[in-house]
N, C-alpha and C. Protein backbone atom coordinates (compact mmCIF):
# COMPACT_ATOMS: atom_id res chain seq x y z
N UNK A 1 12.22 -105.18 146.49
CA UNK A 1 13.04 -106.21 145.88
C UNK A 1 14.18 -106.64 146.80
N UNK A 2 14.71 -105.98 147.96
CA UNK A 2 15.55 -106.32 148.66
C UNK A 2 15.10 -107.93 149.05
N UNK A 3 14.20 -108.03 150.19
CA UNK A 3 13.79 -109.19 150.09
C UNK A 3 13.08 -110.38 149.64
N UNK A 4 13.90 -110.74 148.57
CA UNK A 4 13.46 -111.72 147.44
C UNK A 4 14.36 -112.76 147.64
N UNK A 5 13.51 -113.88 146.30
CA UNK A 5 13.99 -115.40 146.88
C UNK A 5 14.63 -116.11 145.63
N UNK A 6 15.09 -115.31 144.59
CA UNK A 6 16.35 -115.25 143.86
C UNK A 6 17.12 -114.49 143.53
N UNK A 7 18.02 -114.53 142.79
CA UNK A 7 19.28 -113.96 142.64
C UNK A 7 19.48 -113.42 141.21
N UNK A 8 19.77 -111.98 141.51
CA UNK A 8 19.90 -111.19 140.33
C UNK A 8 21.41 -110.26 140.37
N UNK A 9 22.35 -110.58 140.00
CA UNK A 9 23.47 -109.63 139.51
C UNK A 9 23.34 -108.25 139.52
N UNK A 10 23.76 -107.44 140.26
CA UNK A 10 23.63 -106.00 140.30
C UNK A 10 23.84 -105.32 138.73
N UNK A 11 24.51 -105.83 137.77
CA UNK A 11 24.81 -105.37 136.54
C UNK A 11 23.56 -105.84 135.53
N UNK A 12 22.49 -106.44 136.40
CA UNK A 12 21.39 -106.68 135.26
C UNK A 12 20.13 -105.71 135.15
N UNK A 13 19.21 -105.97 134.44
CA UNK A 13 17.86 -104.74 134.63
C UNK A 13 16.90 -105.95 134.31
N UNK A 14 15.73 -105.60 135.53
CA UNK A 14 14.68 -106.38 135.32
C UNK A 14 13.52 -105.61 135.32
N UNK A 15 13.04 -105.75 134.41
CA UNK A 15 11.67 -104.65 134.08
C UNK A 15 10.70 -105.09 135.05
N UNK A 16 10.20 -103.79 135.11
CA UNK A 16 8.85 -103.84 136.21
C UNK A 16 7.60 -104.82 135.53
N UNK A 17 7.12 -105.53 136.06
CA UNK A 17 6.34 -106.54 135.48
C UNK A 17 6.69 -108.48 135.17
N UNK A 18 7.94 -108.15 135.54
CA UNK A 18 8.56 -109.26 135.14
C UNK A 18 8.30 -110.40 136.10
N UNK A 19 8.27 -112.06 135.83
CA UNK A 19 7.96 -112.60 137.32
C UNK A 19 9.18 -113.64 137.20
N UNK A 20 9.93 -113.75 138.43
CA UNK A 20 11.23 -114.35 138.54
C UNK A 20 10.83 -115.73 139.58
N UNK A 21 11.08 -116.71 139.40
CA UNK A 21 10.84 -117.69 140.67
C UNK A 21 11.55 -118.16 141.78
N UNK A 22 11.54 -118.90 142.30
CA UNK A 22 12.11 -119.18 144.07
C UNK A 22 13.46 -119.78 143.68
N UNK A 23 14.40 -119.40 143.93
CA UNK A 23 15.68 -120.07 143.43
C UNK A 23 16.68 -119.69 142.28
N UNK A 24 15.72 -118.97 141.03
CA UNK A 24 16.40 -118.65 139.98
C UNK A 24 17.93 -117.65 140.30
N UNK A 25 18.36 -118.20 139.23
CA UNK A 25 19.69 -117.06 139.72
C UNK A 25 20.21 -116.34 138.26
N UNK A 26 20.37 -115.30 137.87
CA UNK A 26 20.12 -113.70 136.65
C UNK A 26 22.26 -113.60 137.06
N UNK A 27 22.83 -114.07 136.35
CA UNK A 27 23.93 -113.58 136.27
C UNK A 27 24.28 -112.30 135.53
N UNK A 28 25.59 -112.15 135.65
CA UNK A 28 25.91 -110.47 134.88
C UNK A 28 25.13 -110.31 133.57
N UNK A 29 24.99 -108.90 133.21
CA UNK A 29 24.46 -108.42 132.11
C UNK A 29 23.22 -108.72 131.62
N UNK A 30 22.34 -109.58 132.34
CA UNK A 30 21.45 -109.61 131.53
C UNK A 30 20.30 -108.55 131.62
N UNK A 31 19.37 -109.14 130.92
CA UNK A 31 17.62 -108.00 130.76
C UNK A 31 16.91 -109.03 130.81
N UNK A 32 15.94 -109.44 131.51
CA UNK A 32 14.78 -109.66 131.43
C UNK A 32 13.46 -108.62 131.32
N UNK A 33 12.85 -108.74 130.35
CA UNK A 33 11.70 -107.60 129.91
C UNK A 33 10.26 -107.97 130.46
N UNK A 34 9.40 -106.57 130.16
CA UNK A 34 8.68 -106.47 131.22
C UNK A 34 7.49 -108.01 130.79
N UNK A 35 6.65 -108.73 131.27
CA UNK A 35 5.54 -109.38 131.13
C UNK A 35 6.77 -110.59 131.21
N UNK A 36 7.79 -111.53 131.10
CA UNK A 36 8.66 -112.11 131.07
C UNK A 36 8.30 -113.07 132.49
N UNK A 37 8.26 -114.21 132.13
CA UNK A 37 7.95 -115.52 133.37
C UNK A 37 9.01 -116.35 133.69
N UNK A 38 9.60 -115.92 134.36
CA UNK A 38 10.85 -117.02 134.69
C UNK A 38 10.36 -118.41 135.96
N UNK A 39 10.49 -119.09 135.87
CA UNK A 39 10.62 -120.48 136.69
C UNK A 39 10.86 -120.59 137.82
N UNK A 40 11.06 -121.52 138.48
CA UNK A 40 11.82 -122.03 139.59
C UNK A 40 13.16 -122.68 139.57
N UNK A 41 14.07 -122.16 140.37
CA UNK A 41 15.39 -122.87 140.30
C UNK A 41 15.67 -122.58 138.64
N UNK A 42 15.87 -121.44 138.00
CA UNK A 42 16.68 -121.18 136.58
C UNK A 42 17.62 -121.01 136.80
N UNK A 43 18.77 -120.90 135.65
CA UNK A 43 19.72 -120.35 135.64
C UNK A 43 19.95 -119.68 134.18
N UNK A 44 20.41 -118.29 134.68
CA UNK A 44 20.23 -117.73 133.53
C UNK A 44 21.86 -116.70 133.17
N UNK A 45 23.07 -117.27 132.25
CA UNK A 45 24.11 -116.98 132.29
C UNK A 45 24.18 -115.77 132.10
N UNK A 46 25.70 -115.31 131.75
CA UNK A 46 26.24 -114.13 131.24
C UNK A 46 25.40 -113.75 130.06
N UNK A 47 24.97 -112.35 129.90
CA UNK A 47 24.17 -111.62 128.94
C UNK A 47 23.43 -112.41 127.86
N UNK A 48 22.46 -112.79 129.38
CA UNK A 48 21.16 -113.48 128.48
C UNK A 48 20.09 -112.29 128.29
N UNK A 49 19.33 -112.37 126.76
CA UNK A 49 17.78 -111.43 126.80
C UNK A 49 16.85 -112.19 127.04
N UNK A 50 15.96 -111.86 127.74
CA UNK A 50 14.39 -112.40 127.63
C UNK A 50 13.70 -111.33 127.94
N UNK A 51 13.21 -111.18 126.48
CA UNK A 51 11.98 -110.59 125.58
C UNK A 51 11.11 -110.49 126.23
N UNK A 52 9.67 -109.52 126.28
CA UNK A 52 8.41 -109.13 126.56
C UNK A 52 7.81 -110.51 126.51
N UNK A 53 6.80 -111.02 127.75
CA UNK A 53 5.58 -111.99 127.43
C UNK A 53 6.67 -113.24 127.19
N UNK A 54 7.79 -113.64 127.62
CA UNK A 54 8.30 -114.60 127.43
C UNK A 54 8.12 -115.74 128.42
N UNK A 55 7.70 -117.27 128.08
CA UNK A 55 7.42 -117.97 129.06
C UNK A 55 8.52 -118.98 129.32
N UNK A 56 9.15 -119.15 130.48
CA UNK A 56 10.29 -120.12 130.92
C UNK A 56 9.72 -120.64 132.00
N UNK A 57 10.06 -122.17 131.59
CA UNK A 57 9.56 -123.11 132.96
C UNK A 57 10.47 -123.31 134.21
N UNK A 58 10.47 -124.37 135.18
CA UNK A 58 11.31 -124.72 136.08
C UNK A 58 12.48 -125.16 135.67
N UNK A 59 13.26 -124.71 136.40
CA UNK A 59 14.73 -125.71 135.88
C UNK A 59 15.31 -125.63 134.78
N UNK A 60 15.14 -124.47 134.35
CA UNK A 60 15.75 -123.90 132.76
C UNK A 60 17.24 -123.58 132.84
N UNK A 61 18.25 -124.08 131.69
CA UNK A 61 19.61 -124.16 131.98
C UNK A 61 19.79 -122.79 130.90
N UNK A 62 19.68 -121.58 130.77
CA UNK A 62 20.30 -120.55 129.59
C UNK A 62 21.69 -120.10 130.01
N UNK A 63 22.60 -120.97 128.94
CA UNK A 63 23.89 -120.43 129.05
C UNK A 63 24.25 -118.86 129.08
N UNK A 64 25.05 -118.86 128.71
CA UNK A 64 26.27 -117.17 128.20
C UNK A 64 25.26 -116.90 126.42
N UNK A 65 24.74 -115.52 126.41
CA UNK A 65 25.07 -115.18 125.74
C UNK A 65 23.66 -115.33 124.42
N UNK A 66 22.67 -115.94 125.21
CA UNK A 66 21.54 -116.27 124.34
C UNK A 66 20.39 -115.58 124.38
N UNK A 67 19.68 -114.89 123.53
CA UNK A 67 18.26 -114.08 123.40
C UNK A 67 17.09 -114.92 123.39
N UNK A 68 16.09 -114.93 123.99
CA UNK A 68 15.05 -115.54 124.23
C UNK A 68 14.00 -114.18 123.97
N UNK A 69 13.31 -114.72 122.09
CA UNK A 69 12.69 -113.42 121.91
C UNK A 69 10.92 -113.79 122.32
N UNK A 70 10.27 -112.50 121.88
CA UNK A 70 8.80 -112.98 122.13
C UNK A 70 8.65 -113.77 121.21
N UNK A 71 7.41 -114.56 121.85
CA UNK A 71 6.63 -115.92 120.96
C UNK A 71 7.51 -117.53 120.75
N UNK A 72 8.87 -117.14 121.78
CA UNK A 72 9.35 -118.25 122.27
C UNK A 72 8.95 -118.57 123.38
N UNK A 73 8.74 -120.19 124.09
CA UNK A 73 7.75 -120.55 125.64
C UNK A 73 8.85 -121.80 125.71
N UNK A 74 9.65 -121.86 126.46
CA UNK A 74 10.43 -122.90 126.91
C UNK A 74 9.87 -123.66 128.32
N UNK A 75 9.65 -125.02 128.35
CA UNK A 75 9.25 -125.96 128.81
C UNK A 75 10.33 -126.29 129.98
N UNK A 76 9.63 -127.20 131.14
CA UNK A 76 10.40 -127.61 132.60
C UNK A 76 11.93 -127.77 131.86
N UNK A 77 12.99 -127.46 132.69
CA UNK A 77 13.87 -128.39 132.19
C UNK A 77 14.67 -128.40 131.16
N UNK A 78 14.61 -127.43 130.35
CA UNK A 78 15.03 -127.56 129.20
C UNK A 78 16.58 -126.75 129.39
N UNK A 79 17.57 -127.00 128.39
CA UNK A 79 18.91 -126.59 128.64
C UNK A 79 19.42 -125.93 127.00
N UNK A 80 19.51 -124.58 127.25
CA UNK A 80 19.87 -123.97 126.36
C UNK A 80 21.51 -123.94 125.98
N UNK A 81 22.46 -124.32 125.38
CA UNK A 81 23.31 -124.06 125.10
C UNK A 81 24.40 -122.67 124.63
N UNK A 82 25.46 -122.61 125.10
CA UNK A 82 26.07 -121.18 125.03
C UNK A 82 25.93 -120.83 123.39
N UNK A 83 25.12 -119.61 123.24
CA UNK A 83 24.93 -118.40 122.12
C UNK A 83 24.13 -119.54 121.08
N UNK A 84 23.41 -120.51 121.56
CA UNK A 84 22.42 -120.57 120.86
C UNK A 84 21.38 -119.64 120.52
N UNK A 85 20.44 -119.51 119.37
CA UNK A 85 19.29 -118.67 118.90
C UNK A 85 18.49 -118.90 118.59
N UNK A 86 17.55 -117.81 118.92
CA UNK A 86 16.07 -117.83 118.45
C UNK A 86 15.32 -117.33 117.71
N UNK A 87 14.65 -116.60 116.72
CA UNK A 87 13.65 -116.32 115.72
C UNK A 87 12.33 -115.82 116.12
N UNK A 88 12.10 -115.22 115.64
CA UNK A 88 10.52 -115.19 115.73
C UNK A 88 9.69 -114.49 114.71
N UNK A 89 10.31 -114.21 113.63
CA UNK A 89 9.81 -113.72 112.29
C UNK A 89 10.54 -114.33 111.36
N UNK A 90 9.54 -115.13 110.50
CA UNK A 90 10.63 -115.32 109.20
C UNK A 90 10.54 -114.68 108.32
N UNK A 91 10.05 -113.93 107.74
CA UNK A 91 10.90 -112.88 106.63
C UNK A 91 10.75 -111.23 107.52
N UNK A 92 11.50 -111.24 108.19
CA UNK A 92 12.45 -109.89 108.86
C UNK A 92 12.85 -108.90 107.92
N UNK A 93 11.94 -107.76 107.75
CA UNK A 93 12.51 -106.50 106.81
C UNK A 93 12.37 -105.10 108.26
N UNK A 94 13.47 -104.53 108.12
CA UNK A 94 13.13 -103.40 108.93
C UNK A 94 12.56 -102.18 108.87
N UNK A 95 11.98 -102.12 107.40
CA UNK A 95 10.73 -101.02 107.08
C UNK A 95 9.71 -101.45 107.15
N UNK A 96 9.54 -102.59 107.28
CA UNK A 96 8.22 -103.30 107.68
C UNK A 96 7.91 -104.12 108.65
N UNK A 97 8.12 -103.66 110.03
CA UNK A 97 7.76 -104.03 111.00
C UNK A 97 6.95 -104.89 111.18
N UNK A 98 6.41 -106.17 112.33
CA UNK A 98 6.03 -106.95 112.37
C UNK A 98 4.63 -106.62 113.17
N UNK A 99 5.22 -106.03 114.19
CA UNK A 99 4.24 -105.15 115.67
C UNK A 99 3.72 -105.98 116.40
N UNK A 100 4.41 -106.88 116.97
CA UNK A 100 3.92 -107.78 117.85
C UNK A 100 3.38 -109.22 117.04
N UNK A 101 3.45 -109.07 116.06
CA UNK A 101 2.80 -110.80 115.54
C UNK A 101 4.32 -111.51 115.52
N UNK A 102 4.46 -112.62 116.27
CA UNK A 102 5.35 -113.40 116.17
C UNK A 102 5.27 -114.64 115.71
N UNK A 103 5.73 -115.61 115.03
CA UNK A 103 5.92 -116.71 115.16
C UNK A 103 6.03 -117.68 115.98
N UNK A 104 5.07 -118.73 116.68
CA UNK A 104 5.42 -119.48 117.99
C UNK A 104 6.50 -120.38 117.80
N UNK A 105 7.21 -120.51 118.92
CA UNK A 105 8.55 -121.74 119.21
C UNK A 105 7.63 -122.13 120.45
N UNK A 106 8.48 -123.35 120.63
CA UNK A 106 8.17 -123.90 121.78
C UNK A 106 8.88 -125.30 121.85
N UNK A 107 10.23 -125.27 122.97
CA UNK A 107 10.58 -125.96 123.28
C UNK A 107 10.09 -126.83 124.50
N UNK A 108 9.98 -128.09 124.11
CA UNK A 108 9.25 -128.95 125.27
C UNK A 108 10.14 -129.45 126.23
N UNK A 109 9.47 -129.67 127.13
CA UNK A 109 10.38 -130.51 128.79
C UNK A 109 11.18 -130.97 128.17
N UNK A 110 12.54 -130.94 129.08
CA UNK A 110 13.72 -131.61 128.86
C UNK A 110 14.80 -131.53 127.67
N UNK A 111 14.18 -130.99 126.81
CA UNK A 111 15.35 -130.92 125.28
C UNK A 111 16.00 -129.99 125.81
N UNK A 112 17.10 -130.20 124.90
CA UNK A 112 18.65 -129.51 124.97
C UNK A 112 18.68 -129.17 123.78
N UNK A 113 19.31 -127.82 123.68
CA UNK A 113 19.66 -127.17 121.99
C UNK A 113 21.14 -126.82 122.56
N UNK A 114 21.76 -127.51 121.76
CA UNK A 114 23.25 -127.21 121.40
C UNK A 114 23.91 -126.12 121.43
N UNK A 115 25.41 -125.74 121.83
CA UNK A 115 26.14 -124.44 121.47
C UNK A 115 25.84 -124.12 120.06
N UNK A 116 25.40 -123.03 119.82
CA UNK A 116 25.38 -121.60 118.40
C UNK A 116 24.62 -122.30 117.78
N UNK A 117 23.50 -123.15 117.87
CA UNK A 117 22.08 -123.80 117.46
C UNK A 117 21.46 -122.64 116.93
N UNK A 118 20.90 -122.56 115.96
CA UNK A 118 19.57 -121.71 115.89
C UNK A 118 18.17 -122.83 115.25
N UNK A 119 17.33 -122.24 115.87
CA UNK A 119 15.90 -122.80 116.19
C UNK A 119 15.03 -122.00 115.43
N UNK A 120 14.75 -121.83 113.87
CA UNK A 120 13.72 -120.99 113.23
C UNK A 120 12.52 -121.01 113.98
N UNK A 121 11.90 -119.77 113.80
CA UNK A 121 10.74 -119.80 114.91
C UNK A 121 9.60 -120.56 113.89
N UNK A 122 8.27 -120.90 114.59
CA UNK A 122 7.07 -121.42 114.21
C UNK A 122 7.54 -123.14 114.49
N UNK A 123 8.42 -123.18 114.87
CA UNK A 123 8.47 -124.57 115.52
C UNK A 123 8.38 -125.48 116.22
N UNK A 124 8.36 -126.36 116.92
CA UNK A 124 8.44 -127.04 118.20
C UNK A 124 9.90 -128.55 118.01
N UNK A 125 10.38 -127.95 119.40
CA UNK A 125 11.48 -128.78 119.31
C UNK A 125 10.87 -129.97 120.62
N UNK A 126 11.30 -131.34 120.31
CA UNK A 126 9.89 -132.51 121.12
C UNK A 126 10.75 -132.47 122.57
N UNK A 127 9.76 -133.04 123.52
CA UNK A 127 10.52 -133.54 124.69
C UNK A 127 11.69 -134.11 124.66
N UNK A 128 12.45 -134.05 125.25
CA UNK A 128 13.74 -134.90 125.68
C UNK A 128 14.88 -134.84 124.40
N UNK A 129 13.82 -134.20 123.36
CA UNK A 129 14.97 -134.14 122.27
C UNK A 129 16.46 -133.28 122.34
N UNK A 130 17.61 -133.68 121.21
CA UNK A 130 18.24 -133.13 121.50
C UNK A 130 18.81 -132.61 120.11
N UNK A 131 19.36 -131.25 120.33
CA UNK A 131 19.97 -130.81 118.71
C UNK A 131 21.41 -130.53 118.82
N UNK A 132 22.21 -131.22 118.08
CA UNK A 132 23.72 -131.17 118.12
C UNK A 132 24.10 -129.09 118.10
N UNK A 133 25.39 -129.52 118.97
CA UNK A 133 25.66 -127.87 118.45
C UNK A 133 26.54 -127.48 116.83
N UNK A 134 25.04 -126.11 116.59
CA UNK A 134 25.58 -125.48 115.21
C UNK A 134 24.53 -125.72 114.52
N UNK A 135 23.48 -126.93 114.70
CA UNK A 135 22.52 -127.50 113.82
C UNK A 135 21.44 -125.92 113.56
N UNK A 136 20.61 -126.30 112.50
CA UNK A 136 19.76 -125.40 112.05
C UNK A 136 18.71 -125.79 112.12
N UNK A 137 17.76 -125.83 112.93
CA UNK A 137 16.46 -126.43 113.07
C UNK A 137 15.46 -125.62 112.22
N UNK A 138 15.25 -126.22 111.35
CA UNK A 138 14.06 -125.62 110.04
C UNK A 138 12.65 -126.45 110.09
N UNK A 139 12.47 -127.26 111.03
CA UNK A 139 11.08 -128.35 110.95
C UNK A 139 10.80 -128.70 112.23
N UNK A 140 9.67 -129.37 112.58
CA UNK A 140 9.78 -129.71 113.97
C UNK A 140 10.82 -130.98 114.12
N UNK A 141 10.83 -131.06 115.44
CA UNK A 141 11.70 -131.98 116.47
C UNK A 141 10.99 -132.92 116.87
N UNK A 142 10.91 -134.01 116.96
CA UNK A 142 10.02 -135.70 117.18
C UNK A 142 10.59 -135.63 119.19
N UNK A 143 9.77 -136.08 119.36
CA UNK A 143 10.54 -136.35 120.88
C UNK A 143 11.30 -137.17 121.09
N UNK A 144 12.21 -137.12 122.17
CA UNK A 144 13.35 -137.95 121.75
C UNK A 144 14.75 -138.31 121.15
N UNK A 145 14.48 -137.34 119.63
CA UNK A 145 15.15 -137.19 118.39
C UNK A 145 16.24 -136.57 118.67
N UNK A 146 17.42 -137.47 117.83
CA UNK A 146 18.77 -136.33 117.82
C UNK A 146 18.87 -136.34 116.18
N UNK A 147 19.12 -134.52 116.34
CA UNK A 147 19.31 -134.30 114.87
C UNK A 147 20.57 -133.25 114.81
N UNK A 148 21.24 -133.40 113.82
CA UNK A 148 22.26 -131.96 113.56
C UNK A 148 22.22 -132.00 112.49
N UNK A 149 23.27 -130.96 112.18
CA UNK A 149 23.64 -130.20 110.81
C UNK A 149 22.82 -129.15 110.23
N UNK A 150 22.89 -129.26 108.89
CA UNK A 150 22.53 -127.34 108.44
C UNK A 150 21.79 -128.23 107.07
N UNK A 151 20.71 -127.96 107.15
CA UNK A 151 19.51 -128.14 107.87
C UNK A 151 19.53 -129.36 109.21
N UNK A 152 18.98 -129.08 110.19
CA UNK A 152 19.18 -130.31 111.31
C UNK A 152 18.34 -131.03 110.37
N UNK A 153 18.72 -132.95 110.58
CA UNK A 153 18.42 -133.48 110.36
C UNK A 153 18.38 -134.71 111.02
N UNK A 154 17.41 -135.65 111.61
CA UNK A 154 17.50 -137.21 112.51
C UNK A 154 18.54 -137.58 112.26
N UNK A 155 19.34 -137.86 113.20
CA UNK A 155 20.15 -139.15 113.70
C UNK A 155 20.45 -140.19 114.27
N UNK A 156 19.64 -140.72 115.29
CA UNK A 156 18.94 -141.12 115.83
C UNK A 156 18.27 -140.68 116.85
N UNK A 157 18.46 -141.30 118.03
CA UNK A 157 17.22 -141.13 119.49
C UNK A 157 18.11 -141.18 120.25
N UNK A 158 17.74 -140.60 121.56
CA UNK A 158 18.39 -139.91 122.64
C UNK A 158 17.42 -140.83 124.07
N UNK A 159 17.92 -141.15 124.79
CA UNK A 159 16.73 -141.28 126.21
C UNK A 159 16.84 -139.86 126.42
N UNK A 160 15.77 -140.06 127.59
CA UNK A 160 15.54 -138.98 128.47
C UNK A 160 16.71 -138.33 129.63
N UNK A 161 17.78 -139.37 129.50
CA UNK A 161 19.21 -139.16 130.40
C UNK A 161 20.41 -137.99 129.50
N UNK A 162 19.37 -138.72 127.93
CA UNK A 162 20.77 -137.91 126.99
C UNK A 162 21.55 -139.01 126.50
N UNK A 163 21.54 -140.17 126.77
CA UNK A 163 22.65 -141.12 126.14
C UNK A 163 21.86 -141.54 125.09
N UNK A 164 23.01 -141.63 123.88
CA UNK A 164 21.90 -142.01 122.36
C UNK A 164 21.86 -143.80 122.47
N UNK A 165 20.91 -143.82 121.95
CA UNK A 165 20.26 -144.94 121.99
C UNK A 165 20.35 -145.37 120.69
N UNK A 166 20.77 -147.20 121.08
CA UNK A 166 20.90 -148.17 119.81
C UNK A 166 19.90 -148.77 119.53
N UNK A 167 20.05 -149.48 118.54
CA UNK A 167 18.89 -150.47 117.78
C UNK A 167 18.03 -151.19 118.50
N UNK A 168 18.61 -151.53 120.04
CA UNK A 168 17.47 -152.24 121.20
C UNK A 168 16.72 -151.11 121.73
N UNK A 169 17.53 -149.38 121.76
CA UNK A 169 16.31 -148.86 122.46
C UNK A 169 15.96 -148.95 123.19
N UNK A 170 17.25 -149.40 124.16
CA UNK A 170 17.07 -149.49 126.03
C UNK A 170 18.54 -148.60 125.95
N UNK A 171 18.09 -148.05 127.26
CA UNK A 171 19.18 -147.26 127.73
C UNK A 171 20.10 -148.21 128.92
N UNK A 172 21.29 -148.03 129.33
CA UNK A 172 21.98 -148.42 130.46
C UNK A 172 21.77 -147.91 131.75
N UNK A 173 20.88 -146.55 131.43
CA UNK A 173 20.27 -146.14 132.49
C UNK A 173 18.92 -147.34 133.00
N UNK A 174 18.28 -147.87 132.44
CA UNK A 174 17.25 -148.25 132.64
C UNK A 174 15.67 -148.37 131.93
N UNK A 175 15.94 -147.39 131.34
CA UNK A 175 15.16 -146.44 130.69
C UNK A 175 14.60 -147.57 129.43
N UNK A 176 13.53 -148.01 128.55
CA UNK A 176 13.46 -148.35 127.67
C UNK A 176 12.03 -147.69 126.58
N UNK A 177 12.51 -147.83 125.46
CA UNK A 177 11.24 -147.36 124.48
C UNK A 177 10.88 -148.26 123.73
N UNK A 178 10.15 -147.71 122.90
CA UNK A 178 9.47 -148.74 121.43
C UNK A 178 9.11 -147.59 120.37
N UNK A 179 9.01 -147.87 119.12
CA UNK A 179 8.71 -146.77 118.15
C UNK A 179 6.92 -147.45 118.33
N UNK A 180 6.65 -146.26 117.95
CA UNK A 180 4.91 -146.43 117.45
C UNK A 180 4.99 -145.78 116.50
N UNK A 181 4.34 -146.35 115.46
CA UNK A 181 4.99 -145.34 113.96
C UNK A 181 6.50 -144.96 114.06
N UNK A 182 6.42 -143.66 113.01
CA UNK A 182 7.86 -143.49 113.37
C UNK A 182 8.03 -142.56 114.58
N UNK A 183 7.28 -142.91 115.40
CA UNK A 183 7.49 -141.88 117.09
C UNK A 183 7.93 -142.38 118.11
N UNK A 184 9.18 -142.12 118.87
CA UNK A 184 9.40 -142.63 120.02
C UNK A 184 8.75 -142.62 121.13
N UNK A 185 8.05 -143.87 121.94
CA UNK A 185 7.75 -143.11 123.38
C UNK A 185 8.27 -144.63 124.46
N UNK A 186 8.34 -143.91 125.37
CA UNK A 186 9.03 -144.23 126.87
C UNK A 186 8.18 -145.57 126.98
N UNK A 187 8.43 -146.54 127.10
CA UNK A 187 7.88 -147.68 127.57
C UNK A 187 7.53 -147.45 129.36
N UNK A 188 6.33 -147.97 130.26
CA UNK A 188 5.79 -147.14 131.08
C UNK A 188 6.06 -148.91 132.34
């Protein structure tokens, strides 16, 4: 491990098995567990977990302070917010163990989940979407979509830059869409 091609904090533990990519950088305290896939170019803050069999893509932003359990798979790109959460059982009793059956998440390319977000597992949060911080994501995420509150709920649409988007549905970036049904996609 001496000569490797990211960066891990002497105060962290990385289980044997684990695969880290070209660039990533493991700040203080964390664990990454064993079967655990980290990306290219991550960043992974102050006392982050990632769980057994966990999949993280390129360019993953995990703040301070967030658990990434099994049967969560985060997508290119995506930006986790400080002490946001994750799930992966919904009815959690501790005399009755689960034993490995999890609930799938799966955040897609590019979405952002908010500071102290939690994300019930069995979900999918869409591309480029974004969830205000604090929101409670109980349903899936549309791509695109900005939702908050407790239960998250649509608010409108987001481009792919992050700037919310008005009733024309062009961005100032450049960027423009169209609904198809009620689904956003990127005009090409």
């Amino acid at each position: 491990m001496e000569d490797r091609s990211f960066f891990v904090h002497p105060s962290c533990y990385v289980d044997e098995g684990a695969i880290i990519g070209e660039g990533t950088k493991i700040w203080h305290f964390c664990h990454v567990q064993a079967g655990a896939a980290i990306g290219r170019d991550c960043s992974l803050g102050q006392n982050v977990n990632v769980g057994n069999n966990v999949r993280i893509g390129n360019g993953v932003r995990i703040q301070n302070n967030v658990s990434v359990y099994e049967g969560v798979e985060i997508e290119d790109n995506v930006f986790c917010g400080p002490s946001c959460v994750f799930t992966n059982v919904l009815t959690p009793r501790a005399h009755f163990p689960v034993h490995g059956v999890y609930a799938k998440t799966l955040i897609k390319e590019g979405a952002s989940l908010g500071a102290n977000c939690t994300v019930i597992c069995g979900h999918t949060v869409g591309r480029s979407a974004m969830v205000g911080a604090g929101a409670v994501v109980t349903e899936d995420v549309k791509d695109y979509a900005l939702v908050a509150g407790v239960p998250a709920r649509q608010i409108g649409w987001v481009c792919e830059c992050g700037k919310r988007l008005d009733e024309t549905l062009k961005c100032p970036c450049g960027r423009e869409y169209r609904l198809d049904r009620d689904n956003l996609q990127k005009k090409i």
